[in-house]
PDB file of N, CA and C in Angstrom:
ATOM      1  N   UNK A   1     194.620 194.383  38.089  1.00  0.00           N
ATOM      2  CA  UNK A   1     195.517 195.406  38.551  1.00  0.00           C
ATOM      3  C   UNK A   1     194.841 196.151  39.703  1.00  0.00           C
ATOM      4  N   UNK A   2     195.676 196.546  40.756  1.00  0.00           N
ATOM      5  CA  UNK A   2     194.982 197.258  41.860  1.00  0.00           C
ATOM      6  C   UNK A   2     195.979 198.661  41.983  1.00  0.00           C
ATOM      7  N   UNK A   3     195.426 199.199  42.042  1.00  0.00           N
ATOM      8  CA  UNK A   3     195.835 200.780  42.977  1.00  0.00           C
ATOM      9  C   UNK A   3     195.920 201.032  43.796  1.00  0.00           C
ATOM     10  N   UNK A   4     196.753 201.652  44.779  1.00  0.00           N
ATOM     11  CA  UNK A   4     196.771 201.873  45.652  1.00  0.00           C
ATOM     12  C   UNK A   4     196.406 203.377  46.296  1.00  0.00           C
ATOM     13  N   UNK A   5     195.551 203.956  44.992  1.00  0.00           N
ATOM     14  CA  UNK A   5     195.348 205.415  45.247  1.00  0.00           C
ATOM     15  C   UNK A   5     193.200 205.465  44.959  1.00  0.00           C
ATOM     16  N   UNK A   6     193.184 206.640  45.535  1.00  0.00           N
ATOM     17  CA  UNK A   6     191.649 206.412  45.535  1.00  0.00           C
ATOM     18  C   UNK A   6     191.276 207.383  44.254  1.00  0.00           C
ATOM     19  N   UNK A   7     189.962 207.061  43.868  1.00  0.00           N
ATOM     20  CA  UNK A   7     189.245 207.689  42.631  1.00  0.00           C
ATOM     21  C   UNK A   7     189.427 209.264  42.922  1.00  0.00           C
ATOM     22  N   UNK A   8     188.772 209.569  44.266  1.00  0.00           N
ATOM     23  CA  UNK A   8     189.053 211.145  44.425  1.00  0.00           C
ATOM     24  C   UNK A   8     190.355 211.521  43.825  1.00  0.00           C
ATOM     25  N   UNK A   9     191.406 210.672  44.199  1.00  0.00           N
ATOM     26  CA  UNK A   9     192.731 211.329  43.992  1.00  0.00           C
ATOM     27  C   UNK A   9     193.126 211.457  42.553  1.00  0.00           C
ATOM     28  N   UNK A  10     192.469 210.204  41.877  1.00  0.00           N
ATOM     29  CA  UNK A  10     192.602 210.496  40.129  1.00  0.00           C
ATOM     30  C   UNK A  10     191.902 211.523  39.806  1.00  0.00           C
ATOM     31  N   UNK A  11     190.688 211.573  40.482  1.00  0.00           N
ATOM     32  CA  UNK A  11     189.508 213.126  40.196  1.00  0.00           C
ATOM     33  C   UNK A  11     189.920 214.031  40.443  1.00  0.00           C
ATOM     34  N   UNK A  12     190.538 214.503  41.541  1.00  0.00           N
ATOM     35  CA  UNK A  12     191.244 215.859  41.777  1.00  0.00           C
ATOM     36  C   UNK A  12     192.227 215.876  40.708  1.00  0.00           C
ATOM     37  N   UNK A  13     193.369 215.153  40.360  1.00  0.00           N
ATOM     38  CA  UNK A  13     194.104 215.601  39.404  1.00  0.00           C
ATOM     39  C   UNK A  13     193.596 215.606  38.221  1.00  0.00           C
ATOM     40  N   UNK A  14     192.960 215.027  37.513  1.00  0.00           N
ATOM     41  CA  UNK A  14     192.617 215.301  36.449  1.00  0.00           C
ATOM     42  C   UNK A  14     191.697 216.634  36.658  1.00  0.00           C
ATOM     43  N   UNK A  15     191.311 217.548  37.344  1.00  0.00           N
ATOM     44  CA  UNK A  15     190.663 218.588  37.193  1.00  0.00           C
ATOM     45  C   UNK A  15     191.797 219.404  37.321  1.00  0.00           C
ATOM     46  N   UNK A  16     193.021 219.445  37.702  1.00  0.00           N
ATOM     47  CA  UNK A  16     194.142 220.217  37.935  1.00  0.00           C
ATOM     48  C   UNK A  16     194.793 220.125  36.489  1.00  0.00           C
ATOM     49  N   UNK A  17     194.864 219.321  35.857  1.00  0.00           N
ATOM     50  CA  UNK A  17     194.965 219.017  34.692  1.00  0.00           C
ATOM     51  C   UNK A  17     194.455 219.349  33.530  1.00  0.00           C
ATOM     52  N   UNK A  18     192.731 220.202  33.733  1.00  0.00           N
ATOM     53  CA  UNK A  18     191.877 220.651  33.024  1.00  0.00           C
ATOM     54  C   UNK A  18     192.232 222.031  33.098  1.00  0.00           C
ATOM     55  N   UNK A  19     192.673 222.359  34.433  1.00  0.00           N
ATOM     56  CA  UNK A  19     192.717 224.153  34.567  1.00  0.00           C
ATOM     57  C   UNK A  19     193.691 224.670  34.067  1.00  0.00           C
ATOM     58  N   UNK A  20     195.116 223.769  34.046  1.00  0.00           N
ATOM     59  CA  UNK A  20     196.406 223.718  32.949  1.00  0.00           C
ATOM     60  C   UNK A  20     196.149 223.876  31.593  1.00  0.00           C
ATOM     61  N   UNK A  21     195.397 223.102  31.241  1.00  0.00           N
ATOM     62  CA  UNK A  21     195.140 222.768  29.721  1.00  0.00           C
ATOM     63  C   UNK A  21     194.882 223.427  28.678  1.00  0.00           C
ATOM     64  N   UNK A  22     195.041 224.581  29.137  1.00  0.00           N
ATOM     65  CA  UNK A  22     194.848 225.790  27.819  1.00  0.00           C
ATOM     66  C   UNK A  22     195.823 226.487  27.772  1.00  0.00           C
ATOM     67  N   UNK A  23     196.500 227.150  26.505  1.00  0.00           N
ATOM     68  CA  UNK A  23     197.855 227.655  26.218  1.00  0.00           C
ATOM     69  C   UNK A  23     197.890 229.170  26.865  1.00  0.00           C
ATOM     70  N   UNK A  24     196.986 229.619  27.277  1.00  0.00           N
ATOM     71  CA  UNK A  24     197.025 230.548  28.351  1.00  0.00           C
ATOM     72  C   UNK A  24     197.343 230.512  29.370  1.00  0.00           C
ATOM     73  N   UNK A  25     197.011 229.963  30.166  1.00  0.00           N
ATOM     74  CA  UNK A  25     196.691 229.245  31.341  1.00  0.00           C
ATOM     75  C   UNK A  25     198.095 228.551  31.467  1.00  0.00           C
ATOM     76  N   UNK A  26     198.626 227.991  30.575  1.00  0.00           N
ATOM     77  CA  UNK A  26     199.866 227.152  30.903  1.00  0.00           C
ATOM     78  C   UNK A  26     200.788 227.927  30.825  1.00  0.00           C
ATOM     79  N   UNK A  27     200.561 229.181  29.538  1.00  0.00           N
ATOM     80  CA  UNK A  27     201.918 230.122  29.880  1.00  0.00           C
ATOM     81  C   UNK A  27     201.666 231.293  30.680  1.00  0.00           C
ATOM     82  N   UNK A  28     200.997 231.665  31.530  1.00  0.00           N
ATOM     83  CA  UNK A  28     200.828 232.405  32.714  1.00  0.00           C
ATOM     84  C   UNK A  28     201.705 231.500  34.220  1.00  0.00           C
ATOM     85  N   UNK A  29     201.713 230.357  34.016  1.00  0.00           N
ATOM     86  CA  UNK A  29     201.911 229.225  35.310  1.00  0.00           C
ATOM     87  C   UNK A  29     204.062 229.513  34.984  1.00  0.00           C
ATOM     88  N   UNK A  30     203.891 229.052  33.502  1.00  0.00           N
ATOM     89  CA  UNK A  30     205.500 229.174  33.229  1.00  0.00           C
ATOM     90  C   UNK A  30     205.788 230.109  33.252  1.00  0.00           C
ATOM     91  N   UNK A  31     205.580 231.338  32.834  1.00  0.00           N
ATOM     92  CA  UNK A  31     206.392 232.817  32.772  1.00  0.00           C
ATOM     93  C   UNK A  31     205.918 233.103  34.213  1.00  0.00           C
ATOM     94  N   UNK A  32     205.214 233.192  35.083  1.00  0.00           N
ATOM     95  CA  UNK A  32     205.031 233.268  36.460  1.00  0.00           C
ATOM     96  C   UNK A  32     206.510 232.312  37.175  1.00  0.00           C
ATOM     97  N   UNK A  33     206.345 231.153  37.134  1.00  0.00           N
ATOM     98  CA  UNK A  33     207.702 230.488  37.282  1.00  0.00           C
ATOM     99  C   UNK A  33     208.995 230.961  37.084  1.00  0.00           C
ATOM    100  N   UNK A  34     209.054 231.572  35.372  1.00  0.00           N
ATOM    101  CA  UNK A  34     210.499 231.831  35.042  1.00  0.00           C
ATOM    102  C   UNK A  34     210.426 233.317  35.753  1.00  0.00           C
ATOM    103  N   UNK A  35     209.382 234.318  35.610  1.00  0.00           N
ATOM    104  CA  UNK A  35     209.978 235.612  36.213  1.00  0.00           C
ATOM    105  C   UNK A  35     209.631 235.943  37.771  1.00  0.00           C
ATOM    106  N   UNK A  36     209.107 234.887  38.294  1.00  0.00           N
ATOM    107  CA  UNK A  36     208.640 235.526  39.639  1.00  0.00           C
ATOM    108  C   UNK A  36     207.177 236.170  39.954  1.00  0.00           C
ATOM    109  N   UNK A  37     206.575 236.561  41.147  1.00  0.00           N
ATOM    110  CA  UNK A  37     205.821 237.055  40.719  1.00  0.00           C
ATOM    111  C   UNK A  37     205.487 238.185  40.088  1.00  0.00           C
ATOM    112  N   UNK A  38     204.333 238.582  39.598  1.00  0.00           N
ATOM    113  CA  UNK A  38     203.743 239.699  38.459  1.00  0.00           C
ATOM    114  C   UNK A  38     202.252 240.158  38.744  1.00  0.00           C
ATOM    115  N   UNK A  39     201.712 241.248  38.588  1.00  0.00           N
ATOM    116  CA  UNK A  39     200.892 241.846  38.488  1.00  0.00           C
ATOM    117  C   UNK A  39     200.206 241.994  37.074  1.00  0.00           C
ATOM    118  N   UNK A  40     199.186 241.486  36.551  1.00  0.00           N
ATOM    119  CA  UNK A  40     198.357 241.700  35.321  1.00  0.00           C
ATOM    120  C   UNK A  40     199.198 242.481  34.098  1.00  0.00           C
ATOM    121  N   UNK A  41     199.393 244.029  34.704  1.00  0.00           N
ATOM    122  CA  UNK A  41     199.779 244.540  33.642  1.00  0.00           C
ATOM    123  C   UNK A  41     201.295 244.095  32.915  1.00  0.00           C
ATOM    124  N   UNK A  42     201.923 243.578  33.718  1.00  0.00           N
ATOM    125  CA  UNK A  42     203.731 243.118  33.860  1.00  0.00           C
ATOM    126  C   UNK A  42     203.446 241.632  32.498  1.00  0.00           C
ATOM    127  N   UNK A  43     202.212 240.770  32.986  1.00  0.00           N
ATOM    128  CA  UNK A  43     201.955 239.944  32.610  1.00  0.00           C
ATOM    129  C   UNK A  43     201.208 239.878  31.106  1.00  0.00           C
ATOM    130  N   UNK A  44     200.479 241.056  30.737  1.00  0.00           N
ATOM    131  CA  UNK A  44     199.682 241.708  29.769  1.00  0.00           C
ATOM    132  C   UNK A  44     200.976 241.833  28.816  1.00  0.00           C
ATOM    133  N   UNK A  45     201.926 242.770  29.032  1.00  0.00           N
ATOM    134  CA  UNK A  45     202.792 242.899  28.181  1.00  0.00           C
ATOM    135  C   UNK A  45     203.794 241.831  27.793  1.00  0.00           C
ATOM    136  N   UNK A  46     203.936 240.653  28.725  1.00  0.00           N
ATOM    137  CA  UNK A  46     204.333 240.180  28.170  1.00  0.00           C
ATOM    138  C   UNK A  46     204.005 239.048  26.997  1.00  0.00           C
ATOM    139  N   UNK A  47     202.679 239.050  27.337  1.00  0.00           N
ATOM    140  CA  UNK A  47     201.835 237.924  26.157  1.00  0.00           C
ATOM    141  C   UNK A  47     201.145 238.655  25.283  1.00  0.00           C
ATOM    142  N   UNK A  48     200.821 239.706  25.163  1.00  0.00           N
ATOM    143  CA  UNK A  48     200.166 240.354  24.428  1.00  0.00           C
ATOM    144  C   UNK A  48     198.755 240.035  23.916  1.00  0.00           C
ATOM    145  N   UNK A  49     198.305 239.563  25.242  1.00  0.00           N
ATOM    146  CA  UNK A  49     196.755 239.309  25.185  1.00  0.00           C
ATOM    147  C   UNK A  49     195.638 240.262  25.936  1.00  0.00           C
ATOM    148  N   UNK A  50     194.866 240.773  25.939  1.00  0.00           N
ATOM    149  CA  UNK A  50     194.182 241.811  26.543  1.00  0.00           C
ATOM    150  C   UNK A  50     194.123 241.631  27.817  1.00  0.00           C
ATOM    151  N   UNK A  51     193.886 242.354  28.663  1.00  0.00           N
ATOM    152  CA  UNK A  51     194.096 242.265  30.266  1.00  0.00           C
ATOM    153  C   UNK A  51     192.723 241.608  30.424  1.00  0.00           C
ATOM    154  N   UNK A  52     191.881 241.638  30.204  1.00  0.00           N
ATOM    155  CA  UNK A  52     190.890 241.041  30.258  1.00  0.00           C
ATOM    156  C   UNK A  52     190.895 239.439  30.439  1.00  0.00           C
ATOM    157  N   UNK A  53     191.446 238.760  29.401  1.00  0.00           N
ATOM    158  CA  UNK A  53     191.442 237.902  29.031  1.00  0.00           C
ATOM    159  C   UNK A  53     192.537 237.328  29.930  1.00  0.00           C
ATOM    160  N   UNK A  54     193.716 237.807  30.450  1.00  0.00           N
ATOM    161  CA  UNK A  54     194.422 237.337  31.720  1.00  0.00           C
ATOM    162  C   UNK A  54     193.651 237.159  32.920  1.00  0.00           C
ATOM    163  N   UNK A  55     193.106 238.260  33.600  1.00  0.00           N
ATOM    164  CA  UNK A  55     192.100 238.297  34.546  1.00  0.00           C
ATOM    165  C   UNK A  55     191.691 237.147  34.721  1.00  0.00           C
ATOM    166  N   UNK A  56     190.577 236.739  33.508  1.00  0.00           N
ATOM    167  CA  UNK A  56     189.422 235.815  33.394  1.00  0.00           C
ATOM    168  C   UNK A  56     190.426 234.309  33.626  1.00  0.00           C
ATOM    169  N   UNK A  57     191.284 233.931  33.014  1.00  0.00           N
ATOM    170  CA  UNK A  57     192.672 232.940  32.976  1.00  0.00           C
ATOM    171  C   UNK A  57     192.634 232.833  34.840  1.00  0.00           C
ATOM    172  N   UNK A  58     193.593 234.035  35.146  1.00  0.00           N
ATOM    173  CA  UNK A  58     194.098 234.107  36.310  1.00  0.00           C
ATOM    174  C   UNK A  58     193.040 233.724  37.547  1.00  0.00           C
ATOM    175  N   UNK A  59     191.835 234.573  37.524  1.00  0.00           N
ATOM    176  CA  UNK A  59     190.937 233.822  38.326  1.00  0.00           C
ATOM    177  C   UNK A  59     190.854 232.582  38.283  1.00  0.00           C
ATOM    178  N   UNK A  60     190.641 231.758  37.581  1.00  0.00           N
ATOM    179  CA  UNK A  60     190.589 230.744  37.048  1.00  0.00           C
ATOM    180  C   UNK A  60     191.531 229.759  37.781  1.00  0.00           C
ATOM    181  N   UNK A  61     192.941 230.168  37.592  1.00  0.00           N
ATOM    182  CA  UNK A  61     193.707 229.382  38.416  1.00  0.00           C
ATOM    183  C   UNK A  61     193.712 229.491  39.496  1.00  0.00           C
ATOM    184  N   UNK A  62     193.308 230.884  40.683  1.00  0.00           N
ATOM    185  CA  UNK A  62     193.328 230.974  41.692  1.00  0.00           C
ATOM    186  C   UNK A  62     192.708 230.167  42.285  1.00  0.00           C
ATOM    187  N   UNK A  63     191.432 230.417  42.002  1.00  0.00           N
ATOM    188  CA  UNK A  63     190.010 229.592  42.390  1.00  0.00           C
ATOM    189  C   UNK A  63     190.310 228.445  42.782  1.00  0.00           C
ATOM    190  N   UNK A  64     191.598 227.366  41.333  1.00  0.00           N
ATOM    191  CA  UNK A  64     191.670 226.301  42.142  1.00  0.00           C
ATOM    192  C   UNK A  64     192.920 226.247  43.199  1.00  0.00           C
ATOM    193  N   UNK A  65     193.553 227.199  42.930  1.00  0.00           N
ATOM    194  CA  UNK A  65     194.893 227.271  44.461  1.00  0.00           C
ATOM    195  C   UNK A  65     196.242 227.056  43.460  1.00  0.00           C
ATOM    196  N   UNK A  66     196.114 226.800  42.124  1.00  0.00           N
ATOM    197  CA  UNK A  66     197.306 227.101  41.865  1.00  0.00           C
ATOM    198  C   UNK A  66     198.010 228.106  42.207  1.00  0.00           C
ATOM    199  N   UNK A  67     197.220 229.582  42.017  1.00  0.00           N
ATOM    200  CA  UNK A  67     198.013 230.639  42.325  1.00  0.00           C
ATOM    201  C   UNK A  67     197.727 231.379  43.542  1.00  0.00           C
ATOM    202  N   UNK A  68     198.761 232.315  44.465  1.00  0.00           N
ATOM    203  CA  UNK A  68     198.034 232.950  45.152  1.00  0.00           C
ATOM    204  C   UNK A  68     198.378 234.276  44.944  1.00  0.00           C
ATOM    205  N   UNK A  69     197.790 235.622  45.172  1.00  0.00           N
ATOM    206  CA  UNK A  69     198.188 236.410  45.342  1.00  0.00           C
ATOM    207  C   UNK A  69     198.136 237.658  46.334  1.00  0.00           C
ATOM    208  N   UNK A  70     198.807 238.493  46.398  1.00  0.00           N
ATOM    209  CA  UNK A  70     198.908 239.782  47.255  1.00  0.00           C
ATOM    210  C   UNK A  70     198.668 240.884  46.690  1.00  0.00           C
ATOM    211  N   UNK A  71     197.429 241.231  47.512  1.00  0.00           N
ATOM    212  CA  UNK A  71     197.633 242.881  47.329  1.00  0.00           C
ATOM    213  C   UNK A  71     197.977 243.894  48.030  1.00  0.00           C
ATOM    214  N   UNK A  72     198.511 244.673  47.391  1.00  0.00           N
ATOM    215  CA  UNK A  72     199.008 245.924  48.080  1.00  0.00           C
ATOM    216  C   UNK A  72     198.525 247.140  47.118  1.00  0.00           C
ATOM    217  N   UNK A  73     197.369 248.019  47.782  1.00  0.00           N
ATOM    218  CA  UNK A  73     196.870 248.964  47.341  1.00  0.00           C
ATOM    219  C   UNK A  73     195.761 248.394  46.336  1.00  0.00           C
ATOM    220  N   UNK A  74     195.936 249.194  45.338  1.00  0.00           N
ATOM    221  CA  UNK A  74     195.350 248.530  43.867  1.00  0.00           C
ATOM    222  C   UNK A  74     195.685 247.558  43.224  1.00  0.00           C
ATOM    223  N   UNK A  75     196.846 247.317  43.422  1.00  0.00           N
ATOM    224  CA  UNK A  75     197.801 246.418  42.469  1.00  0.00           C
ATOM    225  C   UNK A  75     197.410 245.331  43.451  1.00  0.00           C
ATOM    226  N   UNK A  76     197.520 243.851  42.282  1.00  0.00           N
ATOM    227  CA  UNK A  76     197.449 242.491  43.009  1.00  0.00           C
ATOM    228  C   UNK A  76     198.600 241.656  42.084  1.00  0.00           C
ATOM    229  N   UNK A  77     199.694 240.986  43.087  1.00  0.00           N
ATOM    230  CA  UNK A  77     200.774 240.371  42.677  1.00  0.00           C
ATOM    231  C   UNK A  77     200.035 238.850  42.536  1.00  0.00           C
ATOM    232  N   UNK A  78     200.293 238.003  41.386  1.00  0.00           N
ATOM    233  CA  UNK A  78     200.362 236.431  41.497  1.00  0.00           C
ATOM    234  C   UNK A  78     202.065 236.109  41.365  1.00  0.00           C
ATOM    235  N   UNK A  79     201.419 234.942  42.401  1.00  0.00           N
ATOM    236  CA  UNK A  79     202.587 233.984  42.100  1.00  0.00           C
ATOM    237  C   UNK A  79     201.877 232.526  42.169  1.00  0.00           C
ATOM    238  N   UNK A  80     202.828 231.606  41.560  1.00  0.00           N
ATOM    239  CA  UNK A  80     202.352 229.855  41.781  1.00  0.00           C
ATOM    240  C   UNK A  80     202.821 229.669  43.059  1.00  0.00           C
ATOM    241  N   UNK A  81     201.919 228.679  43.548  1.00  0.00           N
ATOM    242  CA  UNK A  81     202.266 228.452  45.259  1.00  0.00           C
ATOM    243  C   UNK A  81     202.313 226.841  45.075  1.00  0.00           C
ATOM    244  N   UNK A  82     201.149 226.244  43.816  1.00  0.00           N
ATOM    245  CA  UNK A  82     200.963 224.665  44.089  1.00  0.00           C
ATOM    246  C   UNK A  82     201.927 224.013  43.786  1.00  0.00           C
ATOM    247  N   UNK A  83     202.710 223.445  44.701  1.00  0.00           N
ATOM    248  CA  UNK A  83     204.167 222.356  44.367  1.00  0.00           C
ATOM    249  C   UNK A  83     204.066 221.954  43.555  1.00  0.00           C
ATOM    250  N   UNK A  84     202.539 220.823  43.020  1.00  0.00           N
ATOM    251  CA  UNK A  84     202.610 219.769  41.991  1.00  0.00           C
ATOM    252  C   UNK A  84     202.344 220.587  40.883  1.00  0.00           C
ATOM    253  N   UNK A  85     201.914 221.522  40.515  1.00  0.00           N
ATOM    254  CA  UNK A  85     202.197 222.450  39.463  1.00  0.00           C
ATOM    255  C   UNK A  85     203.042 222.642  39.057  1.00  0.00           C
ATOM    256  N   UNK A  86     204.162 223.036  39.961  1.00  0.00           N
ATOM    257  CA  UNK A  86     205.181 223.373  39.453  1.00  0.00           C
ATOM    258  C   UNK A  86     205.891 222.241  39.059  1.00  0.00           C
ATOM    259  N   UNK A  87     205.543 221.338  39.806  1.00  0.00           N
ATOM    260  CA  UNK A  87     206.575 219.801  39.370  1.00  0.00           C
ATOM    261  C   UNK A  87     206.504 219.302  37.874  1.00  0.00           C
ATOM    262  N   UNK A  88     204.805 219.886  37.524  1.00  0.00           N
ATOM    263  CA  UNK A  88     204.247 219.084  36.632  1.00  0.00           C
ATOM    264  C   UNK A  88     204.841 220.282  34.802  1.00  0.00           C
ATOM    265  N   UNK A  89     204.885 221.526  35.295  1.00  0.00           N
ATOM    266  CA  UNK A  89     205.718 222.731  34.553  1.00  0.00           C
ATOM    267  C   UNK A  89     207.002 222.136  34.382  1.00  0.00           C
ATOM    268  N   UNK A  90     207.290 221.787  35.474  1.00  0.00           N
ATOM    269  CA  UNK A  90     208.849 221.923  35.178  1.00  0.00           C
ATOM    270  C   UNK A  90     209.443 220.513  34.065  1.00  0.00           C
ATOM    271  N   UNK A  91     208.285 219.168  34.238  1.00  0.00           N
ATOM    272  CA  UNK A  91     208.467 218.184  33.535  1.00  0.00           C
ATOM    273  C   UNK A  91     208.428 218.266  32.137  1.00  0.00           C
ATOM    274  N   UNK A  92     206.919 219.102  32.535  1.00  0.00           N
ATOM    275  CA  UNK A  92     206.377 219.444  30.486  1.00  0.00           C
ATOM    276  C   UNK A  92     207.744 220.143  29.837  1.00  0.00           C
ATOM    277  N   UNK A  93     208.346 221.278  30.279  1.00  0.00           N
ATOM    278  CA  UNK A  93     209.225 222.126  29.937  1.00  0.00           C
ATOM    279  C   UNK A  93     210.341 221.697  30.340  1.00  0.00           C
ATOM    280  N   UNK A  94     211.341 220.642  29.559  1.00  0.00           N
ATOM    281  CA  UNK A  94     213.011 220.120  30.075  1.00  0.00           C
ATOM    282  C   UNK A  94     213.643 221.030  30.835  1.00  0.00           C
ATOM    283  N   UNK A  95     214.717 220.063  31.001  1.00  0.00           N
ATOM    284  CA  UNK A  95     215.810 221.304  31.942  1.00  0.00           C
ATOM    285  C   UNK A  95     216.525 221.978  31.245  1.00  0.00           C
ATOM    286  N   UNK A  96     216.858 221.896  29.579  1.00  0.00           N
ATOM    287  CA  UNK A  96     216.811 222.716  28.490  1.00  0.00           C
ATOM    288  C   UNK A  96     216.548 224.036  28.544  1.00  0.00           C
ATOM    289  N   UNK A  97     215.279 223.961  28.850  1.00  0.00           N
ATOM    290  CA  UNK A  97     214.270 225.478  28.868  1.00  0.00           C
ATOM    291  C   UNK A  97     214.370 225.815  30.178  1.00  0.00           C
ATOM    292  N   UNK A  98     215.205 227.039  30.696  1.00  0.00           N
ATOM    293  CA  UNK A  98     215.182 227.701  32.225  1.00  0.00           C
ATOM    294  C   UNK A  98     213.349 228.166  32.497  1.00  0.00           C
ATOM    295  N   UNK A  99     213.119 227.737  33.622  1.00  0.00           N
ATOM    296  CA  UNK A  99     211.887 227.974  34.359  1.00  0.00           C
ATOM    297  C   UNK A  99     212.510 228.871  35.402  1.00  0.00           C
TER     298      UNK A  99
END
């Protein structure tokens, strides 16, 4: 069998795949999706996990470019920017479930 895609390209995704892979991390990407973007605390309340522990998540995805965000003042907005993220959200989660 041959491929027509290179190792990097399986390597990069499967590390995009690693930064997904935790139920944090995956529902920060979807509720970012379904509500738009959000700021920590918007995002805090809605999972009810310590802000801390979003932060540490959220960096996390930035770092690799899933997310980007804006600040204005103090406050810093995320949103998802990476297409195949979202492609790959929108697969895991049917068209059943509004994103």
């Amino acid at each position: 069998m041959q491929l027509n895609i290179s190792p990097e390209t399986f390597e990069a995704n499967a590390e995009l795949l690693k930064v997904l892979a935790h139920p944090v991390r995956l529902c920060l990407v979807r509720g970012l999706m379904e509500n738009g973007p959000c700021n920590v605390t918007n995002i805090q309340s809605c999972l009810g996990v310590p802000q801390s522990t979003i932060s540490q998540h959220l960096a996390k995805l930035k770092a690799f470019g899933v997310l980007s965000c804006t600040r204005s003042g103090r406050e810093v907005t995320y949103a998802v920017t990476h297409q195949t993220v979202q492609k790959l959200i929108r697969a895991l989660f049917d068209a059943t479930q509004p994103i």
